[in-house]
N, C-alpha and C. Protein backbone atom coordinates (compact mmCIF):
# COMPACT_ATOMS: atom_id res chain seq x y z
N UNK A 1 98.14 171.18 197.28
CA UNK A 1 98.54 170.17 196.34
C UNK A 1 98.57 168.82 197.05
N UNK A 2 97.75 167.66 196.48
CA UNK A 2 97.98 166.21 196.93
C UNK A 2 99.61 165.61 197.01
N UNK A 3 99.78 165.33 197.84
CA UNK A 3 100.72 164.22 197.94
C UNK A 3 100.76 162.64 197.71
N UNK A 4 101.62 162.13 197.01
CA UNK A 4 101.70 160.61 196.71
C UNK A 4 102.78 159.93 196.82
N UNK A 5 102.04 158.39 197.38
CA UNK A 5 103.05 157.76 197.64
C UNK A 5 103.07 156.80 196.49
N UNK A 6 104.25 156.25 196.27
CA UNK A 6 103.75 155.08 194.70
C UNK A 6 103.56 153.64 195.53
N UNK A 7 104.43 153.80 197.04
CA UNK A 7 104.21 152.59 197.75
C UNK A 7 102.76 151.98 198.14
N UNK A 8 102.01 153.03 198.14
CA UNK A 8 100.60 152.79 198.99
C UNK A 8 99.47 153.33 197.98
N UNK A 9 99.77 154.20 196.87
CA UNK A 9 98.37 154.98 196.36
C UNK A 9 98.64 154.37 194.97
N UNK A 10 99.15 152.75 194.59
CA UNK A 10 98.94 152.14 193.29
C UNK A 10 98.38 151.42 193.52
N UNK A 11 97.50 150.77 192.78
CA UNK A 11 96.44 149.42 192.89
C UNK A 11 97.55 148.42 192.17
N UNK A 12 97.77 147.31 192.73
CA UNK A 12 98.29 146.13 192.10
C UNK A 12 97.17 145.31 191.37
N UNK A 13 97.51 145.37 189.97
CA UNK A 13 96.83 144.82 189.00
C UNK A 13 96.68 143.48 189.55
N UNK A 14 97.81 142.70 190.42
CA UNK A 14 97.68 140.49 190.94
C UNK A 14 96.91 140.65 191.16
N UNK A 15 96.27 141.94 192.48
CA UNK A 15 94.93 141.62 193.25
C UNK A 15 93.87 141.80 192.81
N UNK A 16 93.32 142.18 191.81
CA UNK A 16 91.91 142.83 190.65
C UNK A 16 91.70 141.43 190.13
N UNK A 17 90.43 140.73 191.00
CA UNK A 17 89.76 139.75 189.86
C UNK A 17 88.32 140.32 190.03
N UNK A 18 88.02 139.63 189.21
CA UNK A 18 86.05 139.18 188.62
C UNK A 18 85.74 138.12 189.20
N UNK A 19 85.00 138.94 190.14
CA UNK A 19 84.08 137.55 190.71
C UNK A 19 82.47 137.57 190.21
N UNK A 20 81.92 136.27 190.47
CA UNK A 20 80.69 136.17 190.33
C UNK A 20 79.77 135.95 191.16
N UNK A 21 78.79 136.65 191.57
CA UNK A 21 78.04 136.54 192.71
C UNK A 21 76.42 136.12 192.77
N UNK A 22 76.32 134.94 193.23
CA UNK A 22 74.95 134.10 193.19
C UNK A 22 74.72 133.76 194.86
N UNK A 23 74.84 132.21 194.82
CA UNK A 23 74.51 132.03 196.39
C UNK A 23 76.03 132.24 197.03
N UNK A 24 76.90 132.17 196.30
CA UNK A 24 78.20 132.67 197.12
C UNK A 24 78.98 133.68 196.09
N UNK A 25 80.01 134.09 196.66
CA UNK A 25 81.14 134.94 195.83
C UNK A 25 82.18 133.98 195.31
N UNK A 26 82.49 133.67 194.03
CA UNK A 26 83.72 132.93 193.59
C UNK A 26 84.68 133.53 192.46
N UNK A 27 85.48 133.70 192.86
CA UNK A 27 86.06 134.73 191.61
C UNK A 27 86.42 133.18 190.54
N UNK A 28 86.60 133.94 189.40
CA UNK A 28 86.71 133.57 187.80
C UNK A 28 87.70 132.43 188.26
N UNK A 29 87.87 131.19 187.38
CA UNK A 29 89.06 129.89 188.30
C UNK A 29 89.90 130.34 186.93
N UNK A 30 91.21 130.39 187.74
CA UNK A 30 92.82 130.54 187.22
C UNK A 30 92.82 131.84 186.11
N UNK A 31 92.20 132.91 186.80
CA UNK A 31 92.49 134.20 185.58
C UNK A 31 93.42 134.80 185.36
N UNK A 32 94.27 135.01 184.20
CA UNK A 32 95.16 135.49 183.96
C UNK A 32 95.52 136.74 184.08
N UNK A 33 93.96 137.75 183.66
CA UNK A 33 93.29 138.88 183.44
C UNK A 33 92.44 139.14 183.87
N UNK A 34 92.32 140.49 184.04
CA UNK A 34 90.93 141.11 183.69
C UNK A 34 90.81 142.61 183.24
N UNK A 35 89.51 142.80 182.55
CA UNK A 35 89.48 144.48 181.99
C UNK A 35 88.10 144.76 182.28
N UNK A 36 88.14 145.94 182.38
CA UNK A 36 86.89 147.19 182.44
C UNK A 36 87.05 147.76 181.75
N UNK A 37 85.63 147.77 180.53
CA UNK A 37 85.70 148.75 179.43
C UNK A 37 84.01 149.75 179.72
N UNK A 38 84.32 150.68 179.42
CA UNK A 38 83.47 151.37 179.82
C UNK A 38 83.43 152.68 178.24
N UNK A 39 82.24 152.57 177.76
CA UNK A 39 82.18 153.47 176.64
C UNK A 39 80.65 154.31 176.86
N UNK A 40 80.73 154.92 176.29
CA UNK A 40 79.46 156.02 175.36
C UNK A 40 78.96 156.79 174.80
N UNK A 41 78.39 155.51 174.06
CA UNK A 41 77.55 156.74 172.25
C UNK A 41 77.61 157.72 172.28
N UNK A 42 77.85 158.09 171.21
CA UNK A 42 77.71 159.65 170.75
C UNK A 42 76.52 160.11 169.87
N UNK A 43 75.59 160.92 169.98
CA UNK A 43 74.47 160.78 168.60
C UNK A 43 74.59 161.77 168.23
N UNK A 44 74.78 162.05 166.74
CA UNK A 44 75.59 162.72 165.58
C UNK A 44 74.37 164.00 165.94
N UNK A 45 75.04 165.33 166.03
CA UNK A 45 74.05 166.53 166.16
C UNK A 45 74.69 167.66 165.04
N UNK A 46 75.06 166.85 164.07
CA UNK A 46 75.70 168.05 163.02
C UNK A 46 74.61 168.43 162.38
N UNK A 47 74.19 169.70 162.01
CA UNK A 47 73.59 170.59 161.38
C UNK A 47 74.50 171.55 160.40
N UNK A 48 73.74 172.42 159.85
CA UNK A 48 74.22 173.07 158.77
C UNK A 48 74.81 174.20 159.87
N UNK A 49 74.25 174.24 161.16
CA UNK A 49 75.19 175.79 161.76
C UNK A 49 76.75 175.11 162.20
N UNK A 50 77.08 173.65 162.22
CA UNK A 50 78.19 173.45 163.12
C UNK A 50 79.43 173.19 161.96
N UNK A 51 79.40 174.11 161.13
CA UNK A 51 80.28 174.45 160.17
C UNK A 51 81.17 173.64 159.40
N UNK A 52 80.92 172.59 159.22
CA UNK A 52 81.50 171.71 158.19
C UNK A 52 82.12 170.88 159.57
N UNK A 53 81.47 171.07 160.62
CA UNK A 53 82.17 169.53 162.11
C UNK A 53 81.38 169.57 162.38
N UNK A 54 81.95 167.85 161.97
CA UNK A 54 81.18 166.92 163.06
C UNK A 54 80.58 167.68 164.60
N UNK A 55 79.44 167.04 165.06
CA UNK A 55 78.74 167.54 166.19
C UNK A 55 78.02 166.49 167.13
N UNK A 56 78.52 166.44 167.99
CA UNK A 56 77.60 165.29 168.92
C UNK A 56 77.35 165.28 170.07
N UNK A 57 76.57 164.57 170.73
CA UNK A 57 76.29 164.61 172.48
C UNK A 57 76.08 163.43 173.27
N UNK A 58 76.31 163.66 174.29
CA UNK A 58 76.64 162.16 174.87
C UNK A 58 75.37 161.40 174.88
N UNK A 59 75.43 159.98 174.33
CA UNK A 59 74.20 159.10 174.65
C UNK A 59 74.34 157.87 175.40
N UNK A 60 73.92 156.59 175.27
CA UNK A 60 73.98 155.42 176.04
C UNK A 60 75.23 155.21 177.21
N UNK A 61 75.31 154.88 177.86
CA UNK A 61 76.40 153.96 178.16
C UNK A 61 76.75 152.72 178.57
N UNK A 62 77.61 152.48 178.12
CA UNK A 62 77.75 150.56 177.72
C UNK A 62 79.22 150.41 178.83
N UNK A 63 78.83 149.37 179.06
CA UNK A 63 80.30 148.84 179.66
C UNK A 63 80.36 147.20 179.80
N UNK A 64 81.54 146.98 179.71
CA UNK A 64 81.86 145.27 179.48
C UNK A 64 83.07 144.56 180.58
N UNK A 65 83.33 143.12 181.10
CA UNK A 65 84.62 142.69 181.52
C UNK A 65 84.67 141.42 181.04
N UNK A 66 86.22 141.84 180.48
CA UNK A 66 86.43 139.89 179.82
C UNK A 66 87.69 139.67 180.77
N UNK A 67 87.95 138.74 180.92
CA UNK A 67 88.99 137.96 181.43
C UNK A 67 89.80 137.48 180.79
N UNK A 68 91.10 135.87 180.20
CA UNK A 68 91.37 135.35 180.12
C UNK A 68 91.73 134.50 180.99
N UNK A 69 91.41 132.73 180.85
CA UNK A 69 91.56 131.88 182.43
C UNK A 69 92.32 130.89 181.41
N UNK A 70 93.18 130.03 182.58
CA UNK A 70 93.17 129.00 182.00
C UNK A 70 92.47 127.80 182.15
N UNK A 71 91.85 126.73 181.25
CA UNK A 71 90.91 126.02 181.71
C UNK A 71 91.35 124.72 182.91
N UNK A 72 90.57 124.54 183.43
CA UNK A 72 89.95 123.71 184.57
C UNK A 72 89.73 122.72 184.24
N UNK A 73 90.29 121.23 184.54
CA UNK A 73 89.39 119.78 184.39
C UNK A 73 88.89 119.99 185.98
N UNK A 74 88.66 120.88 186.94
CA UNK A 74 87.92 120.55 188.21
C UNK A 74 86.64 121.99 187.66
N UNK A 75 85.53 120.58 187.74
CA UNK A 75 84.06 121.62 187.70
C UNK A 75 84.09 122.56 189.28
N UNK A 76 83.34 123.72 188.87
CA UNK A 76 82.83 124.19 190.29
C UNK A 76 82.09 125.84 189.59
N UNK A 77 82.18 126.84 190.40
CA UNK A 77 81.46 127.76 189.97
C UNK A 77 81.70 128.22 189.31
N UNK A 78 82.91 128.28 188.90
CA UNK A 78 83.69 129.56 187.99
C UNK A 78 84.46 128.90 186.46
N UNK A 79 84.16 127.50 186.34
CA UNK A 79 85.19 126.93 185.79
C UNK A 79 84.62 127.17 184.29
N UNK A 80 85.52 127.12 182.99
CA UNK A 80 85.06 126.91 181.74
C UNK A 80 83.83 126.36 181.77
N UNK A 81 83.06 124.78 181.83
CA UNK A 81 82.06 124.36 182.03
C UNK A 81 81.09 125.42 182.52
N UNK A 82 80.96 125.67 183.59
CA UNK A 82 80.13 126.36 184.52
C UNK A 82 79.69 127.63 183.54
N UNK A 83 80.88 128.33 183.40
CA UNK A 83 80.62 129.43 182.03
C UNK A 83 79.71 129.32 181.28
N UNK A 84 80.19 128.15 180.45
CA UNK A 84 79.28 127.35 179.14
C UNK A 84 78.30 127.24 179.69
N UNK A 85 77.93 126.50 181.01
CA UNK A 85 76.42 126.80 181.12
C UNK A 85 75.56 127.73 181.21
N UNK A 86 76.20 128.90 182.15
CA UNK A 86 75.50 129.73 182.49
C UNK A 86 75.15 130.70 180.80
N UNK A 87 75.80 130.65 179.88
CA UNK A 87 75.31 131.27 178.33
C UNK A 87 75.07 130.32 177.87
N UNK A 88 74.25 129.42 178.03
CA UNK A 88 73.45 128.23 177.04
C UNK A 88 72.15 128.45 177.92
N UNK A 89 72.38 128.82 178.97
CA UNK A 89 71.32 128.85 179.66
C UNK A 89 70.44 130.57 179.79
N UNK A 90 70.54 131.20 180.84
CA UNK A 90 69.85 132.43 180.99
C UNK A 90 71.07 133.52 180.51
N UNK A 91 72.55 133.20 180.40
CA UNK A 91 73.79 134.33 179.97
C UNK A 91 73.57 135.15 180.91
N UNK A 92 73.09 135.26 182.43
CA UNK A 92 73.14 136.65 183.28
C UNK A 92 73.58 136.19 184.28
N UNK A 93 74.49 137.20 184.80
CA UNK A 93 75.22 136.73 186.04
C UNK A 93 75.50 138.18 186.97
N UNK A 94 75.41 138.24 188.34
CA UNK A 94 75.79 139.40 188.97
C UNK A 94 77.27 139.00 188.87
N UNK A 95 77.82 140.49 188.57
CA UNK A 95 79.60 140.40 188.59
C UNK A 95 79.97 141.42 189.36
N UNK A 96 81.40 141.13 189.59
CA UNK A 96 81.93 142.23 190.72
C UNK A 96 83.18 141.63 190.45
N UNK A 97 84.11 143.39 190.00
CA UNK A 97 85.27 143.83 189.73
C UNK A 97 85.80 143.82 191.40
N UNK A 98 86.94 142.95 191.62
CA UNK A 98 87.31 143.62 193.00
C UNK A 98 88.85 143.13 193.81
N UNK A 99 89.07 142.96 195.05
CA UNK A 99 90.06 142.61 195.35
C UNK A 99 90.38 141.51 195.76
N UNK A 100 90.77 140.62 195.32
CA UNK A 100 91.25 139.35 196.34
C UNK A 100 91.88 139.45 197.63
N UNK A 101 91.88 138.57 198.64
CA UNK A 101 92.55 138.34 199.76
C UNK A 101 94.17 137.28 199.40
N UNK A 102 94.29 136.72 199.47
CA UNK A 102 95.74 135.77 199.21
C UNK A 102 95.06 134.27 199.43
N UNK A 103 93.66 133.75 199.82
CA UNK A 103 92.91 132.72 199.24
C UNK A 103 91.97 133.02 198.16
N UNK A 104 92.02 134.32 197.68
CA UNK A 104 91.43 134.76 196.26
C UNK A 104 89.91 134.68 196.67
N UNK A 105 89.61 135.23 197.65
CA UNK A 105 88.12 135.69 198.14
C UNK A 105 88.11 137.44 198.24
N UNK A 106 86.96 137.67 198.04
CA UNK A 106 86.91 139.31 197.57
C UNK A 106 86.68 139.60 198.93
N UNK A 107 87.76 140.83 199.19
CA UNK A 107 87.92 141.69 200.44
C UNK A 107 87.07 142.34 199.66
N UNK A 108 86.28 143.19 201.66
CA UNK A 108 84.84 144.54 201.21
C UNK A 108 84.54 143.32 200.43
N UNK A 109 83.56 144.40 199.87
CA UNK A 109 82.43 144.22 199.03
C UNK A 109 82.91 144.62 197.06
N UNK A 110 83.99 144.86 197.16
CA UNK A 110 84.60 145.19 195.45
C UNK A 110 84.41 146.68 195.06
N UNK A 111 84.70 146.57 194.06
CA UNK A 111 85.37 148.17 193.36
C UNK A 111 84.28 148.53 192.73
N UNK A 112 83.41 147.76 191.85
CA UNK A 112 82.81 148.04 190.70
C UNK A 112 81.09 146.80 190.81
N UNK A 113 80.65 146.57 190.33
CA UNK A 113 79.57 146.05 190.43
C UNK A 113 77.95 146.07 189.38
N UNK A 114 77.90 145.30 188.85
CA UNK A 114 76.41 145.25 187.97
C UNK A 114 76.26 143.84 187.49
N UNK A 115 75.03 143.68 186.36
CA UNK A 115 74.47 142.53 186.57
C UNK A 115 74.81 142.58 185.09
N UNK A 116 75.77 141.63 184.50
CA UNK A 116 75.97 141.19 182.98
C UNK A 116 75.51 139.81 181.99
N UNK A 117 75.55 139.82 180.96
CA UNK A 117 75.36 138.36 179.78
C UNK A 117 76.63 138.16 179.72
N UNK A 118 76.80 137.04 179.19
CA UNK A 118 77.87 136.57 179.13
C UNK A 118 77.94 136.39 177.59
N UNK A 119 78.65 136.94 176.67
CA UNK A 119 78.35 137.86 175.16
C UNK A 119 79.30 136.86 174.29
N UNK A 120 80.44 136.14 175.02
CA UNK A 120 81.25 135.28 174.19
C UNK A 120 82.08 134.56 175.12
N UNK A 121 82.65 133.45 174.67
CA UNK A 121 83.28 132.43 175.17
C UNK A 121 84.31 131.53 174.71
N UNK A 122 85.29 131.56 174.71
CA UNK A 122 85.95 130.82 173.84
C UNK A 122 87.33 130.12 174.15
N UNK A 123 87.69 128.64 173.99
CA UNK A 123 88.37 127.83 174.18
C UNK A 123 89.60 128.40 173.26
N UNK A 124 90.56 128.26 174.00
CA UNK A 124 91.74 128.07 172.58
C UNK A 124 92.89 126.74 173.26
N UNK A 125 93.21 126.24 172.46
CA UNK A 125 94.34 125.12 172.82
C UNK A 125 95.17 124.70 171.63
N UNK A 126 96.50 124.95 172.35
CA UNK A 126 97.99 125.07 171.21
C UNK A 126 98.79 123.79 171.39
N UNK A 127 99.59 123.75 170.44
CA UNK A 127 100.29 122.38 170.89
C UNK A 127 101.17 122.55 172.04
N UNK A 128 101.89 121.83 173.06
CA UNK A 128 102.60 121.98 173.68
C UNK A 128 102.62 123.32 174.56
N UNK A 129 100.96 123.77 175.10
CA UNK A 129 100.77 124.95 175.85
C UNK A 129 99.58 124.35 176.86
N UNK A 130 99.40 125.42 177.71
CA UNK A 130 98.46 125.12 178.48
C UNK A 130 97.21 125.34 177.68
N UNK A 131 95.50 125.35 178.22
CA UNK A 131 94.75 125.16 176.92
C UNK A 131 93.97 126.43 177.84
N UNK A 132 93.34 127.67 177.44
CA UNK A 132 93.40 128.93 177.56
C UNK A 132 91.57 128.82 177.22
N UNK A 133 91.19 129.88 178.14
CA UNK A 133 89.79 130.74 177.71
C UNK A 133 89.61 131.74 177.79
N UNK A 134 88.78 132.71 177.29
CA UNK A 134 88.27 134.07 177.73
C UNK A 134 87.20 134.08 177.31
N UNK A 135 86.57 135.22 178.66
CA UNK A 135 85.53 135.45 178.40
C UNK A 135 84.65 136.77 178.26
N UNK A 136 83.82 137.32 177.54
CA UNK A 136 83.38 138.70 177.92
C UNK A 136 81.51 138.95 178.49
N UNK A 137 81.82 139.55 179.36
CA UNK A 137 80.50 140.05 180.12
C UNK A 137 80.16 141.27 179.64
N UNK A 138 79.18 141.44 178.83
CA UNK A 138 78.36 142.38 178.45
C UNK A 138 77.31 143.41 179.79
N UNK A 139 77.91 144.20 179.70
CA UNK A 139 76.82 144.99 181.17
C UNK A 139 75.66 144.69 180.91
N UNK A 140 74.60 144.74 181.69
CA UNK A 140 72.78 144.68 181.78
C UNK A 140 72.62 145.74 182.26
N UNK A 141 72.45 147.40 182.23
CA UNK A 141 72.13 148.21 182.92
C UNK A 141 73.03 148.74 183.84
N UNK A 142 72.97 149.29 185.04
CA UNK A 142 74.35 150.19 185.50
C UNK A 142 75.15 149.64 186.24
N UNK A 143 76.25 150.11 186.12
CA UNK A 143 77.43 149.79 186.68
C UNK A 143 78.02 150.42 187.81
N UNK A 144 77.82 150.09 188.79
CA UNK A 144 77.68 150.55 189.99
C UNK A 144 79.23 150.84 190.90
N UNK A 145 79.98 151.49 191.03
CA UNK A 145 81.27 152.05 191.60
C UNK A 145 80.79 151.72 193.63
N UNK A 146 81.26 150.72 194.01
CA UNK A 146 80.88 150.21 195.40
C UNK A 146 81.75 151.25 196.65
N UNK A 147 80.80 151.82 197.11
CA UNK A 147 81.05 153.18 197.99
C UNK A 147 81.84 152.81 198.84
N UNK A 148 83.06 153.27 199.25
CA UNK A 148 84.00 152.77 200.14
C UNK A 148 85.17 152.00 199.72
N UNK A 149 84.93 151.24 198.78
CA UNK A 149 86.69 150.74 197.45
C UNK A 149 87.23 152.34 196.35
């Protein structure tokens, strides 16, 4: 039987950002969040033998990460702007699920890894709040679990 510690064998959700990886690594600027969704299709295999149930088998698989940040008046790689460009422009970006250091640079090489669009984007701003974005990355093909995180 495994043994556990809760001190050492929990992942702290502070340290899990999304970074984006081009000519350098910059994780997402001021994220609040982040998620890994990971799904896949089912394609309906009911026939007349599977007795009045439903019947299916595994097909595609899709997976996505959105964030929430708060926005940035300083441009740079990661900022709202930068976003907006990169989906007005080609929407593909290499991403990587992973760990920050305490200057918010990804220790190793990250947890998770593939090449996504950038599927939606969106500003929100309240009265008397800070003014908020999120965003979601649509996977491009596989999603790669980085050997050794």
């Amino acid at each position: 039987m495994a043994t556990y510690n809760s001190n050492t064998d929990i992942l702290n959700g502070t340290n899990v950002m999304i970074f984006l990886s081009g000519s350098t690594i910059q994780p997402l600027a001021f994220a609040q969040d982040c998620k890994l969704s990971i799904s896949r299709a089912q394609i309906d295999s009911t026939n007349k033998m599977s007795k009045n149930f439903k019947a299916s088998i595994p097909g595609q698989i899709s997976w996505s990460m959105t964030s929430s940040l708060l926005v940035t008046k300083v441009s740079g790689d990661t900022s709202f702007d930068s976003l907006m460009a990169i989906q007005l422009g080609s929407g593909s970006v290499n991403i990587i699920m992973g760990i920050a250091d305490s200057n918010n640079a990804l220790t190793g090489s990250g947890m998770y890894t593939g090449t996504a669009n950038i599927s939606s984007l969106d500003m929100d701003s309240k009265d008397n709040a800070l003014c908020t974005s999120s965003v979601t990355f649509e996977g491009s093909g596989e999603l790669v679990k980085v050997v050794g995180s």
